[in-house]
Structure formats: structure tokens, C-alpha cells
Protein backbone atom coordinates (compact mmCIF):
# COMPACT_ATOMS: atom_id res chain seq x y z
CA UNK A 1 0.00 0.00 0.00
CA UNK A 2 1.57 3.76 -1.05
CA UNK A 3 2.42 5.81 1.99
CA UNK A 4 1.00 8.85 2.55
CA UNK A 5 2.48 12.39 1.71
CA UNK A 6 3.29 13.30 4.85
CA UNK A 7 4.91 9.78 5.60
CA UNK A 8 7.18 10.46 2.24
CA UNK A 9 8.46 14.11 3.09
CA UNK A 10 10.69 15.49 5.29
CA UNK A 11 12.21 18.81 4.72
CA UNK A 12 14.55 17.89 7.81
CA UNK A 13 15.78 15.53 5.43
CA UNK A 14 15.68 17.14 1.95
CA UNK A 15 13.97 19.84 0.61
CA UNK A 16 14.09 18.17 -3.62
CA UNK A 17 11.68 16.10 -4.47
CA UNK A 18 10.93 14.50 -7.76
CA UNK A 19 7.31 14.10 -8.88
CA UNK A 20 5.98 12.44 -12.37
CA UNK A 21 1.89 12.40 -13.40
CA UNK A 22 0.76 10.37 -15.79
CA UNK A 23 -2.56 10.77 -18.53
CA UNK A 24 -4.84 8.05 -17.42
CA UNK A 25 -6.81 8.22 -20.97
CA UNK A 26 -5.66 5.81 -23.85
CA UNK A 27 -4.81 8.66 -26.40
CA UNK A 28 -2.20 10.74 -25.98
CA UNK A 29 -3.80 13.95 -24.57
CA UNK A 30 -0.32 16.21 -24.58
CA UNK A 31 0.69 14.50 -27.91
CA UNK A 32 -0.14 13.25 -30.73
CA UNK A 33 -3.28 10.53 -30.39
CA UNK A 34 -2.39 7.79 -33.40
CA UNK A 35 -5.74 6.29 -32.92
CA UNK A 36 -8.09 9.50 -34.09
CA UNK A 37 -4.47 11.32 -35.93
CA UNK A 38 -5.08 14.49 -34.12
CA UNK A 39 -2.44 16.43 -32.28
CA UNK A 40 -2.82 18.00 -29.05
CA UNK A 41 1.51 19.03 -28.85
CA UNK A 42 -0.37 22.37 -27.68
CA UNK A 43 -1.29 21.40 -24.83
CA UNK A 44 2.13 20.67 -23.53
CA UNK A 45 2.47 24.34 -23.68
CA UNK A 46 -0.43 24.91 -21.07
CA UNK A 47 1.46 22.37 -18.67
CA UNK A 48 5.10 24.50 -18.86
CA UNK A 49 2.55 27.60 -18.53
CA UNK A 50 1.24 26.74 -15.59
CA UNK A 51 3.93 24.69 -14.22
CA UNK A 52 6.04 27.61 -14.09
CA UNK A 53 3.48 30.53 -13.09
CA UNK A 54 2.87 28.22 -10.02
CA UNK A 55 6.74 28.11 -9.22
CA UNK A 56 5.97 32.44 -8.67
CA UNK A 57 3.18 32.07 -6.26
CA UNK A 58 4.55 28.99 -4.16
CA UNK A 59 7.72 28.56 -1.84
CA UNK A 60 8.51 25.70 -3.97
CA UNK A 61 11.51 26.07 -6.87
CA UNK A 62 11.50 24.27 -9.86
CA UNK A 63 14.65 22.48 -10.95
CA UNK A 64 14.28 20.32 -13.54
CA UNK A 65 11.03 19.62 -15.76
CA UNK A 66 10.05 17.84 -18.88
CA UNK A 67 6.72 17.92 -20.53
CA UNK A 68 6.35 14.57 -22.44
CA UNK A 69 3.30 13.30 -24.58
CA UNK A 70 1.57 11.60 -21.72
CA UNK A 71 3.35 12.31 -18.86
CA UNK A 72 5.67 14.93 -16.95
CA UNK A 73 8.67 15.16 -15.08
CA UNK A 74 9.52 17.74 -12.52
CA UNK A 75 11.77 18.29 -9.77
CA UNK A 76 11.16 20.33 -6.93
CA UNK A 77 13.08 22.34 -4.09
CA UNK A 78 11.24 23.14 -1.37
CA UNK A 79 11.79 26.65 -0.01
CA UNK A 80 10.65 26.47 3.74
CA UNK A 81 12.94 29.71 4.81
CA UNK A 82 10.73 31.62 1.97
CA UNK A 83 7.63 30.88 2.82
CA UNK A 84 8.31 30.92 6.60
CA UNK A 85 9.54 34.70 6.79
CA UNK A 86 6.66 35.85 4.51
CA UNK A 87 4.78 38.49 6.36
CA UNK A 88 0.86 37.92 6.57
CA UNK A 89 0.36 40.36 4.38
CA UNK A 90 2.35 38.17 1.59
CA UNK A 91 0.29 34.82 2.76
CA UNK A 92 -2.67 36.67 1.78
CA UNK A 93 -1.41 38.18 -1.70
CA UNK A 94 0.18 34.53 -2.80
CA UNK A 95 -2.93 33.11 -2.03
CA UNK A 96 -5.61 35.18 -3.49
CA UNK A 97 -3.45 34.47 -6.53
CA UNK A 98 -4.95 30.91 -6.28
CA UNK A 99 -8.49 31.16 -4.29
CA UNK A 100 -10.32 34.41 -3.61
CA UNK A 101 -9.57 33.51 0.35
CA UNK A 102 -12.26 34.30 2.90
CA UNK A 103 -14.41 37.21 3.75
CA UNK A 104 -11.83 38.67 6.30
CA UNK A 105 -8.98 37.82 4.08
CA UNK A 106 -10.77 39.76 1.38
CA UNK A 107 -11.36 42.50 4.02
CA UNK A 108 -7.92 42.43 5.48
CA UNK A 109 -6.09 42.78 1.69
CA UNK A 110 -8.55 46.29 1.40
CA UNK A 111 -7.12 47.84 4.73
CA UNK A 112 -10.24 47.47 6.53
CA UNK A 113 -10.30 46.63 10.15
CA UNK A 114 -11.11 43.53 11.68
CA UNK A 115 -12.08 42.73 15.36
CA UNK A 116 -9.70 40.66 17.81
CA UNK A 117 -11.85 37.35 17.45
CA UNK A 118 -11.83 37.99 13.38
CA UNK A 119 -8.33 39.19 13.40
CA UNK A 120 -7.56 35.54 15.39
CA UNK A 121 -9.54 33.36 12.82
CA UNK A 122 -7.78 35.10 9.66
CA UNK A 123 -4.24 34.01 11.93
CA UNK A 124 -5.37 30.84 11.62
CA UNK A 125 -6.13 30.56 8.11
CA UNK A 126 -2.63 32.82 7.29
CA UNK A 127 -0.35 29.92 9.05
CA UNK A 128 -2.86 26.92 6.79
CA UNK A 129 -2.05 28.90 4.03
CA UNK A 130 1.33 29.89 4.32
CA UNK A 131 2.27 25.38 5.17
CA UNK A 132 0.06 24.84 1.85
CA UNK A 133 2.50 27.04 0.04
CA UNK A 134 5.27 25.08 0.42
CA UNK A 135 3.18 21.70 -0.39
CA UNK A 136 4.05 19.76 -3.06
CA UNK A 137 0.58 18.07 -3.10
CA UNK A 138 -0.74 21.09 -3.27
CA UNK A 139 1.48 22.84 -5.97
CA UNK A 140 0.50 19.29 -8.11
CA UNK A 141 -3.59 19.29 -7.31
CA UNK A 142 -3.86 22.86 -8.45
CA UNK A 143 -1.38 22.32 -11.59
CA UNK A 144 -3.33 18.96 -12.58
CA UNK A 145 -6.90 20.38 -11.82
CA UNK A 146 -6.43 23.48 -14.14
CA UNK A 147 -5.20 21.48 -17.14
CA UNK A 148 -7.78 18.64 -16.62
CA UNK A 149 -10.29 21.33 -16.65
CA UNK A 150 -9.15 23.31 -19.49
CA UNK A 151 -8.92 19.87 -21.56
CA UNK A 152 -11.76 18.04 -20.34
CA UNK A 153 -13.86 21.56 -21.63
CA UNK A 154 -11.97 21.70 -24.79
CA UNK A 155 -13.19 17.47 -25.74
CA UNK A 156 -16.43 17.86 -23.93
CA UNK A 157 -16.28 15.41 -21.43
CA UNK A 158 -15.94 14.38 -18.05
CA UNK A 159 -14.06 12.25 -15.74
CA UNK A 160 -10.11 12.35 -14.58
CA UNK A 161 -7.39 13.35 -17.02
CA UNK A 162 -4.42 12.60 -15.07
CA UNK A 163 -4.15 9.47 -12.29
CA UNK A 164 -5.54 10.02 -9.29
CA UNK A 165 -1.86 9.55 -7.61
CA UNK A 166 1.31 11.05 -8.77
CA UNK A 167 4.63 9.19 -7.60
CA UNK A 168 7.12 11.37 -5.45
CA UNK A 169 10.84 10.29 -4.73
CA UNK A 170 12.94 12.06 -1.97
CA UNK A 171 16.01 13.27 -3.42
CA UNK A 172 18.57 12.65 -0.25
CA UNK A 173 21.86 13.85 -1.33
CA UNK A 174 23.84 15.09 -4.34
CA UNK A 175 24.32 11.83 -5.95
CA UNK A 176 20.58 11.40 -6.42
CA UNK A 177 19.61 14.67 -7.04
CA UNK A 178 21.81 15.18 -10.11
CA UNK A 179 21.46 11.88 -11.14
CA UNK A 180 17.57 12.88 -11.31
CA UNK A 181 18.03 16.12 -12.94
CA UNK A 182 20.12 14.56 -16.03
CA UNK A 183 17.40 12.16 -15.92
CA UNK A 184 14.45 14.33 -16.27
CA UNK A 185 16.30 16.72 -18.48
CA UNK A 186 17.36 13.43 -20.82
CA UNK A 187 13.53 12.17 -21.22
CA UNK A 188 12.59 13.44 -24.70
CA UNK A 189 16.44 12.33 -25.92
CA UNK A 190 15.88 9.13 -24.37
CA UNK A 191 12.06 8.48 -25.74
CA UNK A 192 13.41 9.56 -29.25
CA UNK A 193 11.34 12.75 -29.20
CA UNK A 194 15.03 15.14 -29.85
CA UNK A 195 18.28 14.54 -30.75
CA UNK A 196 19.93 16.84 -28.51
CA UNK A 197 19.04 18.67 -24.63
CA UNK A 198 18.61 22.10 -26.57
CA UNK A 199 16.58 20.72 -29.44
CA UNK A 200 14.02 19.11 -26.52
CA UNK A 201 11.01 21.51 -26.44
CA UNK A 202 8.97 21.71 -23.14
CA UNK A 203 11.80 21.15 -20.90
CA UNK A 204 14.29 22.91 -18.75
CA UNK A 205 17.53 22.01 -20.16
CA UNK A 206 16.25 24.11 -23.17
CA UNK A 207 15.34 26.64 -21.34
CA UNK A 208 19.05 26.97 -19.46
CA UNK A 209 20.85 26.44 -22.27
CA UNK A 210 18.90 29.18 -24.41
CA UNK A 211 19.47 31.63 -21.47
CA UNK A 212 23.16 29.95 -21.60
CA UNK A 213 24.20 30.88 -24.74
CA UNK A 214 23.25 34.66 -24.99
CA UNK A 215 25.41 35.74 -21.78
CA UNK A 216 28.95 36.22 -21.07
CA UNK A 217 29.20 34.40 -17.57
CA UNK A 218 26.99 31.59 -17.81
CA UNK A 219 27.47 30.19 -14.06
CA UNK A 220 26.84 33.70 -12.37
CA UNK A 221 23.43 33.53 -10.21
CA UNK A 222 22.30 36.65 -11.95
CA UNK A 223 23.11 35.80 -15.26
CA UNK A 224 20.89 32.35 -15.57
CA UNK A 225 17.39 31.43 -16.14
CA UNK A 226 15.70 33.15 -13.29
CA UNK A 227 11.99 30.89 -13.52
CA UNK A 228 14.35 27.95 -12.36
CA UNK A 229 16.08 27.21 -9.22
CA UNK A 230 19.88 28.62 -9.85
CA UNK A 231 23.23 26.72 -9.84
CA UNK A 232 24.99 27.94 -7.12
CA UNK A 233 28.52 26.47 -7.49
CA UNK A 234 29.93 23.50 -5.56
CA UNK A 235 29.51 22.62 -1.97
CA UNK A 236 31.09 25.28 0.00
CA UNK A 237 30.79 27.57 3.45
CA UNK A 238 28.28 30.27 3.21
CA UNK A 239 26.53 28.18 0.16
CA UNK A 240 23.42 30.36 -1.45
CA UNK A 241 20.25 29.26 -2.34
CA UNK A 242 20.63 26.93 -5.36
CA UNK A 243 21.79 23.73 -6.77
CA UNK A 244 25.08 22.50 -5.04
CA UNK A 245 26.56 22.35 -8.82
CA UNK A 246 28.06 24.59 -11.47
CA UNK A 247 25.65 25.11 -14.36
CA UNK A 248 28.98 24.55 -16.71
CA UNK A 249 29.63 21.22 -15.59
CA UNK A 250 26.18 19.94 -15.37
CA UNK A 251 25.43 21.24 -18.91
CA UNK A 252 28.59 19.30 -19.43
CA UNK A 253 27.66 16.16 -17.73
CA UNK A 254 24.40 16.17 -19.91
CA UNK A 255 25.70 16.88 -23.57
CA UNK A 256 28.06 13.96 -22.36
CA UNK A 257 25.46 11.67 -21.65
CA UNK A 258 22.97 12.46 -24.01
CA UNK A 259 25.70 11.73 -27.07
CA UNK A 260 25.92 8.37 -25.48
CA UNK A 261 22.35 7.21 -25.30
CA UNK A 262 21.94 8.53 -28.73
CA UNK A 263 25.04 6.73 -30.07
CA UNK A 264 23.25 3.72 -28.17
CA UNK A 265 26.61 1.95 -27.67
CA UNK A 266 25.57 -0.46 -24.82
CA UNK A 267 29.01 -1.53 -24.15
CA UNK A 268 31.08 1.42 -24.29
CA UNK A 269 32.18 4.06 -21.47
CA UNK A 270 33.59 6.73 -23.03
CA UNK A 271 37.00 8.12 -21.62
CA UNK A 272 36.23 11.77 -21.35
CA UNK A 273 34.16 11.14 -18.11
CA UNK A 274 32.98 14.76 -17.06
CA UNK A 275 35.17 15.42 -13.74
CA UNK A 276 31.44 16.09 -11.96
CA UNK A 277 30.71 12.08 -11.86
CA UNK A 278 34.14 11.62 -10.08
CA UNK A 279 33.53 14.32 -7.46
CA UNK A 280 30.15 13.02 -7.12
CA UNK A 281 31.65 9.27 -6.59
CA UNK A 282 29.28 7.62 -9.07
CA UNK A 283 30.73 5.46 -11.11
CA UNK A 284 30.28 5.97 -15.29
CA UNK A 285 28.05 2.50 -16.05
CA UNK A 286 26.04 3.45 -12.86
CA UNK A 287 25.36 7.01 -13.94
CA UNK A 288 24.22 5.62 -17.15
CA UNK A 289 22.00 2.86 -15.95
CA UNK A 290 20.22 5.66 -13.58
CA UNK A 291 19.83 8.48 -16.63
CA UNK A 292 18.18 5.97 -18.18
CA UNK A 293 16.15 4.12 -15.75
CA UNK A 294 16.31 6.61 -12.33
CA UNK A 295 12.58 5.63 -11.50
CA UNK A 296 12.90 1.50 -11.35
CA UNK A 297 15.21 0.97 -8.66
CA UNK A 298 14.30 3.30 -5.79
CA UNK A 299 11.11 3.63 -4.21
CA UNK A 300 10.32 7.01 -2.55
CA UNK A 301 13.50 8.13 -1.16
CA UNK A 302 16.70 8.02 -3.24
CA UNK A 303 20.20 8.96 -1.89
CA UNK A 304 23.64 6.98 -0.25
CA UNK A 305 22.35 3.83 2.08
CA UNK A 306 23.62 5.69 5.35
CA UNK A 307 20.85 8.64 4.43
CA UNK A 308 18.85 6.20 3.70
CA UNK A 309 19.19 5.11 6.75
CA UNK A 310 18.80 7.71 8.64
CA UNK A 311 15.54 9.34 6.78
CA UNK A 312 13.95 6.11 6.98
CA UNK A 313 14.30 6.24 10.73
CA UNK A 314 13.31 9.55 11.23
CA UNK A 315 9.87 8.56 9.44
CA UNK A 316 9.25 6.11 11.49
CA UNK A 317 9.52 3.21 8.99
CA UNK A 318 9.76 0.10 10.01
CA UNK A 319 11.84 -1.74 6.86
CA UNK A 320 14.05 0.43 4.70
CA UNK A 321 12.46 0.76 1.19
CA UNK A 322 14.46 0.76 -2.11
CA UNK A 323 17.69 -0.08 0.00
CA UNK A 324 19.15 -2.25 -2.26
CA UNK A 325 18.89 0.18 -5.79
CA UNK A 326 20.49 2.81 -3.35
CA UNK A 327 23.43 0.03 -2.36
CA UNK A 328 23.83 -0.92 -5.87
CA UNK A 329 23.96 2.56 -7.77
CA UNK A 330 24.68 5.18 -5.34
CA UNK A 331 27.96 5.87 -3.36
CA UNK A 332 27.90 4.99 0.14
């Protein structure tokens, strides 16, 4: 039986997460549907759309995403220090963004006065707010809903577009979460659907690489693709809010691997390793077998066996799930 949510995330543990939903209808609803020959590519466009105006109005930074025919990718980083030194004021805004609130919310944003006993309710509803802002389940019901909606009007009918469940994996340490992020980036060169990460529409590997190309110092913070979480640099004191890598290398690491799963030569490592997978301790055959298949041998958490470990203690589980994908791929 799946564990719930809240028995799957810990920000104590990690703040990245990796979520996928799948179309639950035969035809290809983001794609093209073979069966009737019409197209619906468009509609991957209203999934980036919103994907990305949600990553604005939440704590929650996207990382990594790839819209596919049926199906998306997307990685998350939770940002609990954002959301939690928002003033009430900002609760309020981000959320009328979403919902029109409640009557003394409504009240409050228009400077009116409320008594002590309203002024304590609205308190209430502020600090429910401000934790839903930096849900994942949340961010993911109000993404899926809206396209659902908007599709399920445009084919008048009824009933669920995605599945009711999407799957989340805990991304525990560096290892696993740039394993996952060449993963997710890698989909469409994987499935076929491009030939190289910048050719790959609907994804953000395009979208870095676009930004990438037009400045002068592509791993400054202020000169990158500012709708996705940054790459700060590697691991050091006094790290900023980003992704413990340099966007240089990773772009590296990526171009690397993507020439190999297009050349499709099973047997052969390559020589030029990028030096990324050797500070990350991964060996080359297991980087490749997890760009290729990073969902099959993990379960919800991902990372070394030690913080595996650990997490799965913290939760409160009783066996340790997905321990032996973690022994055989990640470092220890």
C-alpha cells in the first residue's frame, strides 16, 4: 500500500523532491493521439505555462522539468525559509493568486479593520495557508486540476485526465539529485522525441541552455534562467540558495550523456568522463543505468544507504524501502 504524503516528506531531510503524473486516458492527450491522428503538442504548452506561473506564487523552486506526450517530469526544491519569513500580508497576496480567500482575508487585503476574534480566525487561516504554500501536493492538485479542466472543456467530457496519484521520490543527497536532474532533463532524448538537450522543447535544459548561450558568464546567479532554481557552485561555506553544482559542468555532464544514449553503444564508457561524476563518486556504467532508468530501482527516497538510513528512521519506517537500488547505484 503507497504511503502517505506526509509519511514520504521530510524537509529535515531534503527539501528536492521528484514528482511524475501520468494521462490516465488511452490517447495521448499532450501528444499526438495515433488512434483518431489528431495532435494536441499544444497542450504541452499549457502544462510549462502553468507549471512555471505556479513556481511564482509557491515557496517551492522548480529544478528540472520535462513535458512529455503523456506524462511529466519535474523536480522540486522546497523553499521552507521563503515561505516561513513571509509576512501575513504576503500569505494573503500569494494566495488570493490561487483562491479568492475568505471574507476577512478579502477584508484584510482592502485595509479594513477587523475585530480581535476575526483578526484571530484570519491568523489561523494565514499559518494553513502559508504550510500549503510550500506543499508539493498542493502545488501538483492545483497544476493537474487546471489542465484537466481546461482539456476536459476543450473534448467535452468528463471524468479524470491525469491518475488520481502522482509518484514522489525524496532526493537525499547530491548523488541522487543530479542523477535525477540529467534524468528528467534526458527524457525526450531518451524516448526519441530530440536529438539533442537544446533541441528538446517543453523542458528545462532548453530553457538553461537558451538563457546559456546569450550571456557572457553563464554560471553567475544573476546571469541564468531566473523561472528555475539557480546553480549555485559546488559545496562550500556560506553556500546560497541553489543547486550545489556549477551550471557549466552539469550542462557538461548532460551533452556527455545524451551523445551516449543517442550513439546507443551499450558496451562502451567513453574516456572523457565529465570530472562532476568523479567528485560526485558515481561510477560511469552506474550514472548511465540511472539516466536511463532513475525511477525503477528506488522507491520514494533516493540517496547513499547511510541517508537512507537515517531518513527512513526519522519517518518512522519500520523496513528500509528501495535499500538495495540505493546500495547498488549510489555511493555509500
Amino acid at each position: 500500500m503507497p504511503k502517505p504524503r506526509y509519511a514520504q516528506v521530510s524537509l529535515e531531510a531534503t527539501p528536492y523532491y521528484h514528482c511524475v503524473s501520468r494521462c490516465v486516458r488511452r490517447a495521448y492527450l499532450c501528444g499526438s493521439d495515433q488512434t483518431s491522428g489528431n495532435s494536441y503538442e499544444y497542450r504541452r504548452q499549457w502544462v510549462e505555462d502553468k507549471l512555471l506561473e505556479l513556481a511564482g506564487i509557491f515557496a517551492i523552486d522548480i529544478c528540472a522539468y520535462a513535458i512529455m506526450s503523456n506524462h511529466y517530469h519535474v523536480v522540486f526544491h522546497i523553499d521552507r525559509e521563503k515561505a516561513e519569513n513571509w509576512s501575513q500580508t504576503e500569505v494573503i497576496e500569494h494566495w488570493h493568486k490561487l483562491f479568492s480567500g475568505t471574507l476577512f482575508s478579502q477584508r484584510f487585503s482592502q485595509g479594513e479593520e477587523l475585530s480581535t476574534a476575526q483578526q484571530r480566525l484570519l491568523n489561523k487561516h494565514v499559518e494553513e495557508w502559508r504550510l500549503r504554500l510550500m506543499n508539493i501536493s498542493w502545488f501538483m492538485r492545483i497544476l493537474n486540476e487546471t489542465i484537466a479542466r481546461k482539456a476536459n472543456k476543450e473534448d467535452g467530457c468528463t471524468g479524470r485526465f491525469w491518475e488520481g496519484r502522482f509518484k514522489s521520490q525524496a532526493l537525499l543527497d547530491e548523488p541522487a539529485l543530479a542523477a535525477c536532474l540529467a534524468y528528467v532533463d534526458l527524457n525526450p532524448v531518451r524516448a526519441g522525441m530530440a536529438k539533442t538537450p537544446e533541441g528538446s522543447t517543453h523542458t528545462s535544459i532548453q530553457k538553461r541552455l537558451s538563457k546559456a548561450q546569450k550571456v557572457a558568464q553563464p554560471n553567475h546567479p544573476q546571469q541564468q534562467e531566473n523561472q528555475l532554481l539557480i546553480f549555485a557552485g559546488n559545496p562550500k561555506e556560506d553556500m546560497p540558495k541553489g543547486l550545489p553544482f556549477r551550471l557549466t559542468d552539469y550542462l557538461e555532464l548532460v551533452d556527455w550523456t545524451g551523445r551516449i544514449l543517442r550513439d546507443d553503444k551499450r558496451g562502451a564508457i567513453p574516456e572523457n568522463t565529465p570530472p562532476i561524476l568523479g567528485r560526485l563518486n558515481i561510477e560511469t556504467k552506474h550514472w548511465l543505468y540511472l539516466t536511463k532508468n532513475f525511477e525503477s530501482p528506488f522507491k520514494g527516497l533516493v540517496g547513499s544507504v547511510e541517508k537512507l538510513k537515517q531518513v527512513c528512521q526519522k519517518l518512522g519506517y519500520e523496513r528500509t524501502p528501495g535499500i538495495n537500488g540505493c546500495k547498488q547505484y549510489l555511493p555509500t
